[in-house]
N, C-alpha and C. Protein backbone atom coordinates (compact mmCIF):
# COMPACT_ATOMS: atom_id res chain seq x y z
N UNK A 1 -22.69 79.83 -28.11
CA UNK A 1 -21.89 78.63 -28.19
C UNK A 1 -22.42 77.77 -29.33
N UNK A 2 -21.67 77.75 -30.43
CA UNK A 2 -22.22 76.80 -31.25
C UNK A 2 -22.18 74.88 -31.31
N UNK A 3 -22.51 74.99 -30.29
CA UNK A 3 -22.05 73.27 -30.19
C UNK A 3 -23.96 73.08 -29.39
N UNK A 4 -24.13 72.01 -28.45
CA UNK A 4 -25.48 71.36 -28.20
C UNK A 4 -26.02 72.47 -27.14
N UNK A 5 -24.55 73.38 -26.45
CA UNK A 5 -25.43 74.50 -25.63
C UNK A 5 -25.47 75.50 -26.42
N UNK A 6 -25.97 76.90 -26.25
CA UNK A 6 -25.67 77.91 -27.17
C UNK A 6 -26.87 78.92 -27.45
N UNK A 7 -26.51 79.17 -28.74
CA UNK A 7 -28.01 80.01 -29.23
C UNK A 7 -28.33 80.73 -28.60
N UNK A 8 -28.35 82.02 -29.16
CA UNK A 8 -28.95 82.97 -27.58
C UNK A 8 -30.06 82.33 -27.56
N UNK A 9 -31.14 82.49 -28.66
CA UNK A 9 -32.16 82.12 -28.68
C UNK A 9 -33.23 81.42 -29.38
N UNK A 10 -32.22 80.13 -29.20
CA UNK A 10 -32.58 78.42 -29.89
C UNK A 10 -34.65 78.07 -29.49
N UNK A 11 -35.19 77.74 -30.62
CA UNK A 11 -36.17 77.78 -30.22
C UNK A 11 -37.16 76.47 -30.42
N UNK A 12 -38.02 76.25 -30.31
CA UNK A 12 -38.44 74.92 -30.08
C UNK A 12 -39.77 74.82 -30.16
N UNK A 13 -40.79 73.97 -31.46
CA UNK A 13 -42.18 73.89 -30.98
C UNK A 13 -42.19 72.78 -30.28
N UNK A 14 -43.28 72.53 -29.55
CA UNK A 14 -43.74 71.05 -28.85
C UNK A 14 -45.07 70.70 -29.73
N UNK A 15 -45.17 69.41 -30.16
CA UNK A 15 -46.27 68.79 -30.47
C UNK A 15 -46.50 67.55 -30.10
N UNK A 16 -47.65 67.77 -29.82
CA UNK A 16 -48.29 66.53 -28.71
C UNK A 16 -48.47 65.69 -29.30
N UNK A 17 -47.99 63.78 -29.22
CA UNK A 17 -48.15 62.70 -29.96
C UNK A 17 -49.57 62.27 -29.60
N UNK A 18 -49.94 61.14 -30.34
CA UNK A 18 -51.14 60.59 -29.97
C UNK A 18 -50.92 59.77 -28.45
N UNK A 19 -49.97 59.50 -28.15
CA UNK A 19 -49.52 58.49 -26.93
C UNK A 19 -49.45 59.41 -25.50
N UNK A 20 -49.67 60.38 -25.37
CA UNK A 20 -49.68 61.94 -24.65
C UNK A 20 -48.07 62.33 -24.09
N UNK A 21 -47.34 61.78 -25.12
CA UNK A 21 -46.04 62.58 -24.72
C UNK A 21 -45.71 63.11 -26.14
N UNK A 22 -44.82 64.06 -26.30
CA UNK A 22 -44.37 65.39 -26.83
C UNK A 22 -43.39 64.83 -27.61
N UNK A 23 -43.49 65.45 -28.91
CA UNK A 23 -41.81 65.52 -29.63
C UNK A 23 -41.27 67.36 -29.81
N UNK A 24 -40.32 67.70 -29.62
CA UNK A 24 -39.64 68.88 -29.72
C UNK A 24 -38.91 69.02 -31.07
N UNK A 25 -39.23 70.13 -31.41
CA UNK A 25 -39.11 70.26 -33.53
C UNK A 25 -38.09 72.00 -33.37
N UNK A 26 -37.21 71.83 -33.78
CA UNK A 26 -36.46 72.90 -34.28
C UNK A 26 -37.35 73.24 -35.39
N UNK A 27 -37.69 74.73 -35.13
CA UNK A 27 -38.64 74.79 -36.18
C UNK A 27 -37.10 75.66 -37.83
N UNK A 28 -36.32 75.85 -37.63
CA UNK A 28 -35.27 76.22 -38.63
C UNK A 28 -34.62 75.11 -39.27
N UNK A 29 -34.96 73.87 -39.13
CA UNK A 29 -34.66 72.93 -39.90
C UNK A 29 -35.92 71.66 -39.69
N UNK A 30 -36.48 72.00 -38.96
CA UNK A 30 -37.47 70.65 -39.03
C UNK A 30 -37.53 69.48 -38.27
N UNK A 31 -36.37 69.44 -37.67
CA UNK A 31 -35.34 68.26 -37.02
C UNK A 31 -36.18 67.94 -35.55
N UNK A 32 -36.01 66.96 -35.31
CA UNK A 32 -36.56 66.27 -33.51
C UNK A 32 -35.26 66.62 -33.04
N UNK A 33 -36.16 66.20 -31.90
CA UNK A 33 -34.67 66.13 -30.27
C UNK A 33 -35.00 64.79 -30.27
N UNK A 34 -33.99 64.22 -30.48
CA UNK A 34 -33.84 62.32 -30.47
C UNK A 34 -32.80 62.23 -29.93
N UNK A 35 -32.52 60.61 -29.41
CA UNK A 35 -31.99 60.10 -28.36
C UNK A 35 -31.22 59.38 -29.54
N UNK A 36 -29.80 59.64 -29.75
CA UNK A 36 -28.87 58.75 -31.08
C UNK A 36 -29.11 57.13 -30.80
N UNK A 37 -29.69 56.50 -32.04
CA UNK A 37 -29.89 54.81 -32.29
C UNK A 37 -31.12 54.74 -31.32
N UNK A 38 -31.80 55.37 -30.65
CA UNK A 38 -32.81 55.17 -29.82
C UNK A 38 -32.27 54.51 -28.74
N UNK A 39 -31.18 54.54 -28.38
CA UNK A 39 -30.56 54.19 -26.82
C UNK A 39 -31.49 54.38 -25.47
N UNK A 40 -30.91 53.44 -24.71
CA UNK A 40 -31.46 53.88 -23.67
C UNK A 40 -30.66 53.80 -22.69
N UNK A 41 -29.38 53.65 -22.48
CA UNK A 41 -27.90 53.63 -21.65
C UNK A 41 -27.97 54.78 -21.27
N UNK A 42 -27.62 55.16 -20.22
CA UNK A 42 -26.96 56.40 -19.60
C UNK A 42 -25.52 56.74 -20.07
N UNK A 43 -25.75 58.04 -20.88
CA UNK A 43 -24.89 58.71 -21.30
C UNK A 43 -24.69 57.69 -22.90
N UNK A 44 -25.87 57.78 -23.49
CA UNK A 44 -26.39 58.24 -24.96
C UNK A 44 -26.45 59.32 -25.54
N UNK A 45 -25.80 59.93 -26.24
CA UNK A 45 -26.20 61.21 -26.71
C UNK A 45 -27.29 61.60 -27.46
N UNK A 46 -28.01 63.17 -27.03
CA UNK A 46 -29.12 63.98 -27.88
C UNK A 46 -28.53 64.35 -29.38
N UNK A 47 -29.37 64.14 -29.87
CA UNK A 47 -29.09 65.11 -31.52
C UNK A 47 -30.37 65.63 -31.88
N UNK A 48 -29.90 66.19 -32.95
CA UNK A 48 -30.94 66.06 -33.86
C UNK A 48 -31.14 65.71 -35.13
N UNK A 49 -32.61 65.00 -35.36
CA UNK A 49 -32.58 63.94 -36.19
C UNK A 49 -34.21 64.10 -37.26
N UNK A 50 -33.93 63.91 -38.59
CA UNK A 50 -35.70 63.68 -39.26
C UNK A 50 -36.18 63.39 -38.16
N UNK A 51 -37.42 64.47 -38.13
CA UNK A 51 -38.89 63.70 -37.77
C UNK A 51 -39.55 62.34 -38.18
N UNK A 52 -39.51 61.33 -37.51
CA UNK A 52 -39.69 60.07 -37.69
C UNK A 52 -41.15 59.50 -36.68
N UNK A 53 -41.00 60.01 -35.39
CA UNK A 53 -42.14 59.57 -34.90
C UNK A 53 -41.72 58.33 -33.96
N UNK A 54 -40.19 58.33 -33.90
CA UNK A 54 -39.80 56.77 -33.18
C UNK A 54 -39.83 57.20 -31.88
N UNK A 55 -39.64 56.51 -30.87
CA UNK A 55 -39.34 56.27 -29.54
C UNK A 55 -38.52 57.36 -28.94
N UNK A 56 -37.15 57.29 -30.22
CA UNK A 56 -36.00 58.04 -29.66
C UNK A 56 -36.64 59.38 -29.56
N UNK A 57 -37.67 59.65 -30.21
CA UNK A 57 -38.17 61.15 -30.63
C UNK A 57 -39.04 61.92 -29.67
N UNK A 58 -39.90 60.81 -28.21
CA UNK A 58 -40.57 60.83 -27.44
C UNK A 58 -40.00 61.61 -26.58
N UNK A 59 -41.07 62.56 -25.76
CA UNK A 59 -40.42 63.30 -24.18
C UNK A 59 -41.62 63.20 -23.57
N UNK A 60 -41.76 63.08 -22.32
CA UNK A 60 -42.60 63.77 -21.43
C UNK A 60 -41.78 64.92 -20.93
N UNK A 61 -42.74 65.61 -20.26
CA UNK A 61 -42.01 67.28 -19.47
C UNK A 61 -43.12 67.00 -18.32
N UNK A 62 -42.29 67.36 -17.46
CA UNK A 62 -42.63 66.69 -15.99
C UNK A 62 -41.91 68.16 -15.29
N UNK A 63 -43.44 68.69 -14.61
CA UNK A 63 -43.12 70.21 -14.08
C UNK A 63 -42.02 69.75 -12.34
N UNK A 64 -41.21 70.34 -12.49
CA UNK A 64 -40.88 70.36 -11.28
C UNK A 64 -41.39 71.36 -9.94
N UNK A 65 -42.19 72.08 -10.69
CA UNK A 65 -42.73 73.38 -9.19
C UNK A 65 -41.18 74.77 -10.10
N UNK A 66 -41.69 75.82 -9.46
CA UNK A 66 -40.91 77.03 -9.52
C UNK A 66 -40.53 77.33 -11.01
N UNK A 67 -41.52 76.95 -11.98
CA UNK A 67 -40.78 76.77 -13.66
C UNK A 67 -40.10 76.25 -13.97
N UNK A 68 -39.90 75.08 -13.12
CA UNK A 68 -38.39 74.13 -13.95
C UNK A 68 -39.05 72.72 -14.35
N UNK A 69 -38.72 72.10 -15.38
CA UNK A 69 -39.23 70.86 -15.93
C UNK A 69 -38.27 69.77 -16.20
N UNK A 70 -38.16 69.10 -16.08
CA UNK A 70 -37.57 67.52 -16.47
C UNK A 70 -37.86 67.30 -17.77
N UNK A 71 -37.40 66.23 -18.60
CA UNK A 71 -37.31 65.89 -19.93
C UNK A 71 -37.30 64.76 -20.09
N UNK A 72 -38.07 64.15 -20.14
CA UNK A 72 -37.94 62.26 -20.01
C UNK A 72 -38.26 61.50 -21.05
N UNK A 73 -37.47 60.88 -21.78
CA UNK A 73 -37.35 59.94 -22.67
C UNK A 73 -38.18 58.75 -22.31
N UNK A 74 -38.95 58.43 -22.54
CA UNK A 74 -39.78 57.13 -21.86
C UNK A 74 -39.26 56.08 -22.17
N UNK A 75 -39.06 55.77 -23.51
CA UNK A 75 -38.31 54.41 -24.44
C UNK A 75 -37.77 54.07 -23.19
N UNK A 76 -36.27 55.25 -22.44
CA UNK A 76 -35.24 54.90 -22.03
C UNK A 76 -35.77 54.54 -20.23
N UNK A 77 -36.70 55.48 -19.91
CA UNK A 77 -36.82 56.11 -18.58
C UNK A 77 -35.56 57.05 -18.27
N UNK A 78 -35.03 57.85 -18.56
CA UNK A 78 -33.32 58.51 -18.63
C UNK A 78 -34.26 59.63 -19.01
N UNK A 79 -33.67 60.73 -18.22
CA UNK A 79 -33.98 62.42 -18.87
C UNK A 79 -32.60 62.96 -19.74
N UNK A 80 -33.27 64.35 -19.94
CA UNK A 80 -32.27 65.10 -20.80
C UNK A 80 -31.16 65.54 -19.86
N UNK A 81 -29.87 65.56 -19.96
CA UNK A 81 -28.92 66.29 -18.97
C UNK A 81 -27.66 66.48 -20.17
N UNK A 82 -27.25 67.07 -19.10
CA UNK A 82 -26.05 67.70 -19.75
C UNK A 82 -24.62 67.39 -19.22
N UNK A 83 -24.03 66.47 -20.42
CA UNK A 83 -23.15 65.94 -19.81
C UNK A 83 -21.78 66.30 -19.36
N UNK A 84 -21.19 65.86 -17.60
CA UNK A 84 -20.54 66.50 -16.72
C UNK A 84 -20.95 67.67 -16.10
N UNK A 85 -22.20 68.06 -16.56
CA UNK A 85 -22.24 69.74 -16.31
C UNK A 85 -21.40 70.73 -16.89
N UNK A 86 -21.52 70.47 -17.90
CA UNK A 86 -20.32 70.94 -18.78
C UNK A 86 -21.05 72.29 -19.12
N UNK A 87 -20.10 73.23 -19.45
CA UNK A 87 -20.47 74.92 -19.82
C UNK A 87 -19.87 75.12 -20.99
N UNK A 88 -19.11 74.74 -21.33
CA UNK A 88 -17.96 75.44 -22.88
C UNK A 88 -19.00 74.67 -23.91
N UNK A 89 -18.27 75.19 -24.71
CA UNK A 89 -18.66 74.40 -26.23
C UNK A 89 -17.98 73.38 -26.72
N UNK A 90 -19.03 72.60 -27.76
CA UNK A 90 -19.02 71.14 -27.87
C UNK A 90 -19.43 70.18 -26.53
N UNK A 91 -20.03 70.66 -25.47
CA UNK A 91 -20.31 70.25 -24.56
C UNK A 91 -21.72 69.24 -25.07
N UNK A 92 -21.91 67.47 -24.96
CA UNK A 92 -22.96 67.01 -25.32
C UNK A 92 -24.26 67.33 -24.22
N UNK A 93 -25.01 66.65 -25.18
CA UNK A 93 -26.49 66.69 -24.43
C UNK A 93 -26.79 64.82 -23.95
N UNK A 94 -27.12 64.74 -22.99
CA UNK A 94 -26.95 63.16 -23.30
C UNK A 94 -28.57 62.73 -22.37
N UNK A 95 -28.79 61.26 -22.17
CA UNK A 95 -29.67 60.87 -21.56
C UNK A 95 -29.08 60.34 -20.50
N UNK A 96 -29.55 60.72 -19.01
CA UNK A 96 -28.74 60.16 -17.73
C UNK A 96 -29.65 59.84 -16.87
N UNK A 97 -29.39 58.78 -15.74
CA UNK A 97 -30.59 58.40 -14.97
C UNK A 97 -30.98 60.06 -14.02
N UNK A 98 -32.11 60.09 -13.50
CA UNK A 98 -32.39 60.92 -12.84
C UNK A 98 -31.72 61.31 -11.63
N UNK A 99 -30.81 62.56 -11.44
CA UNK A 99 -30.25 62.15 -10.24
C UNK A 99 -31.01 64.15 -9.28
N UNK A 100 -31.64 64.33 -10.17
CA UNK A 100 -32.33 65.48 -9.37
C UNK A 100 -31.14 66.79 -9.24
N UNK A 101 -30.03 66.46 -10.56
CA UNK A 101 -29.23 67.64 -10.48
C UNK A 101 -29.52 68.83 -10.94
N UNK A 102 -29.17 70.11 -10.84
CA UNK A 102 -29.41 71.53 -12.39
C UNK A 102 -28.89 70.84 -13.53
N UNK A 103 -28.41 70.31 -14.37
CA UNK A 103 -28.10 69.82 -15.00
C UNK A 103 -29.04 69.00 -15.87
N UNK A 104 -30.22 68.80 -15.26
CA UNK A 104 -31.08 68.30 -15.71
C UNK A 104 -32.74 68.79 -15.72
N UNK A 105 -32.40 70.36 -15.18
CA UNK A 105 -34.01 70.88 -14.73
C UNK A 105 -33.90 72.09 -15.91
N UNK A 106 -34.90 72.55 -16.75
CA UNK A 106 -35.24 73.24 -17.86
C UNK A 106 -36.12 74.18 -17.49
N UNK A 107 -36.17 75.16 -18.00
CA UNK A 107 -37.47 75.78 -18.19
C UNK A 107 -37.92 75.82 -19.29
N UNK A 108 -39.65 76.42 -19.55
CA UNK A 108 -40.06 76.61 -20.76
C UNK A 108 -40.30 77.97 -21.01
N UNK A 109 -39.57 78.71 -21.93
CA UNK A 109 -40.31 80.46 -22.03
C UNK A 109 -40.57 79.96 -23.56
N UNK A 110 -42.26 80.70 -23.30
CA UNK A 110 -43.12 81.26 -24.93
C UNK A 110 -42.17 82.13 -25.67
N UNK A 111 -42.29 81.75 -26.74
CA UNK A 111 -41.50 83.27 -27.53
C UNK A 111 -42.35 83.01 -28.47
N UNK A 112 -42.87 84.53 -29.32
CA UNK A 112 -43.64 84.20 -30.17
C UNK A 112 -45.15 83.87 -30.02
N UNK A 113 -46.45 84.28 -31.16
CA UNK A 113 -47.31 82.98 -31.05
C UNK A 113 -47.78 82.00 -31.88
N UNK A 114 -46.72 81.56 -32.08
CA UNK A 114 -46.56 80.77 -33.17
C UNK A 114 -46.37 79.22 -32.37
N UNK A 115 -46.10 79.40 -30.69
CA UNK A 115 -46.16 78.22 -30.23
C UNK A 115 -44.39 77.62 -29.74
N UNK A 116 -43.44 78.52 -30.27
CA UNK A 116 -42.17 78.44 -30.05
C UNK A 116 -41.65 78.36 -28.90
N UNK A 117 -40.97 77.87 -28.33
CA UNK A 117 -40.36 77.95 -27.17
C UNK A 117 -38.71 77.64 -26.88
N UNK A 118 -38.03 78.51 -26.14
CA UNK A 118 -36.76 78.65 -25.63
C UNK A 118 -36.58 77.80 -24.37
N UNK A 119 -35.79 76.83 -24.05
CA UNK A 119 -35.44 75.96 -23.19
C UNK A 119 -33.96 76.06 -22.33
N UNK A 120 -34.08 77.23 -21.88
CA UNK A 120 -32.86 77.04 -20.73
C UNK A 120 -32.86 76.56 -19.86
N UNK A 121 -31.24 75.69 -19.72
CA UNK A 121 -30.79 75.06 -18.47
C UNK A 121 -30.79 75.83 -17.52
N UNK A 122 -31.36 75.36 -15.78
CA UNK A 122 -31.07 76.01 -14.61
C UNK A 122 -29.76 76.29 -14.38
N UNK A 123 -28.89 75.45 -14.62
CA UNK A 123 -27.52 75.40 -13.70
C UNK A 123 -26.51 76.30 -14.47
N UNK A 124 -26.51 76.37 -15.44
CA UNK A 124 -25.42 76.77 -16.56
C UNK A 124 -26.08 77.97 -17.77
N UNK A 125 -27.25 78.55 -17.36
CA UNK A 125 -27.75 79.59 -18.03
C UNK A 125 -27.42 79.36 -19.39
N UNK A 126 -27.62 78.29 -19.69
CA UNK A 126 -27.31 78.17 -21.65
C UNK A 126 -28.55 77.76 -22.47
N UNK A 127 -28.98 77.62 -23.43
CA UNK A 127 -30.26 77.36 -23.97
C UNK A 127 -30.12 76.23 -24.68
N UNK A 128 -31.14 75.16 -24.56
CA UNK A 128 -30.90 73.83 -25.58
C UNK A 128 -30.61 74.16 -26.98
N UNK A 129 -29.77 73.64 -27.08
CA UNK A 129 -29.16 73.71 -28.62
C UNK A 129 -28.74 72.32 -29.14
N UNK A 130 -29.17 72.12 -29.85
CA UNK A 130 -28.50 70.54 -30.09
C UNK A 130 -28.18 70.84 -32.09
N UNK A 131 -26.80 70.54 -32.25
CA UNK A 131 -26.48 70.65 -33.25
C UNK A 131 -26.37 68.80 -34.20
N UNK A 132 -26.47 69.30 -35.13
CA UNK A 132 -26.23 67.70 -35.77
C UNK A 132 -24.94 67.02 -35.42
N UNK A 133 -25.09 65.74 -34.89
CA UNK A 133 -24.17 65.13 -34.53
C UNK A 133 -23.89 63.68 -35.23
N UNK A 134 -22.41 63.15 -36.03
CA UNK A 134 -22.10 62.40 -35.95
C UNK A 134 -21.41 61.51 -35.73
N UNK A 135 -22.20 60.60 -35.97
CA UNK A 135 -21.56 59.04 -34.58
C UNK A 135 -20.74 57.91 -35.98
């Protein structure tokens, strides 16, 4: 799916900030997983954006038990979800309050050791993909 779900196999380093939460780097363009304007509203949309180092660029990953993780924007307090639960393409990625849906639980698989990692959704078997988006 070429829209924010997709990729068979969209991949992702994590690097740890000095503040002990994470920014996520498409390593094929360089790009963060940022939160658009650094919002913090529910149902803000994900993109991706220069590495900047801002707020919007922040995650914690918060294990849920059984390999599944949360995605939490701190700026906002809002995790990563996927908005409506949507499956097709062009489907966004957005920031939503926590409501403990699949829609919002991830896993992390290694690929590589180079530190890469693949991020599929529980609910909808699709892999984070976030394409450039404009607003």
């Amino acid at each position: 799916m070429p829209s924010n779900l997709g990729d068979e196999n969209p991949l992702w380093v994590i690097c740890m900030n000095n503040d002990a939460t994470v920014k996520l780097i498409n390593p094929k363009n360089g790009k963060a997983l940022d939160v658009w304007g650094a919002g913090t509203a529910a149902g803000t949309n994900v993109q991706l954006w220069t590495d900047n180092g801002s707020n919007a660029q922040k995650w914690r990953i918060e294990s849920l038990g059984d390999g599944l993780y949360k995605l939490i924007n701190p700026h906002s307090g809002k995790v990563l979800d996927i908005k409506n639960g949507g499956t097709s393409d062009e489907t966004n990625l957005q920031i939503w309050s926590d409501n403990d849906m699949l829609t919002q639980k991830w896993r992390l698989r290694r690929y590589h050791l180079k530190g890469e990692i693949n991020i599929p959704n529980s609910a909808v078997h699709a892999s984070l993909y976030v394409g450039s988006l404009s607003h």
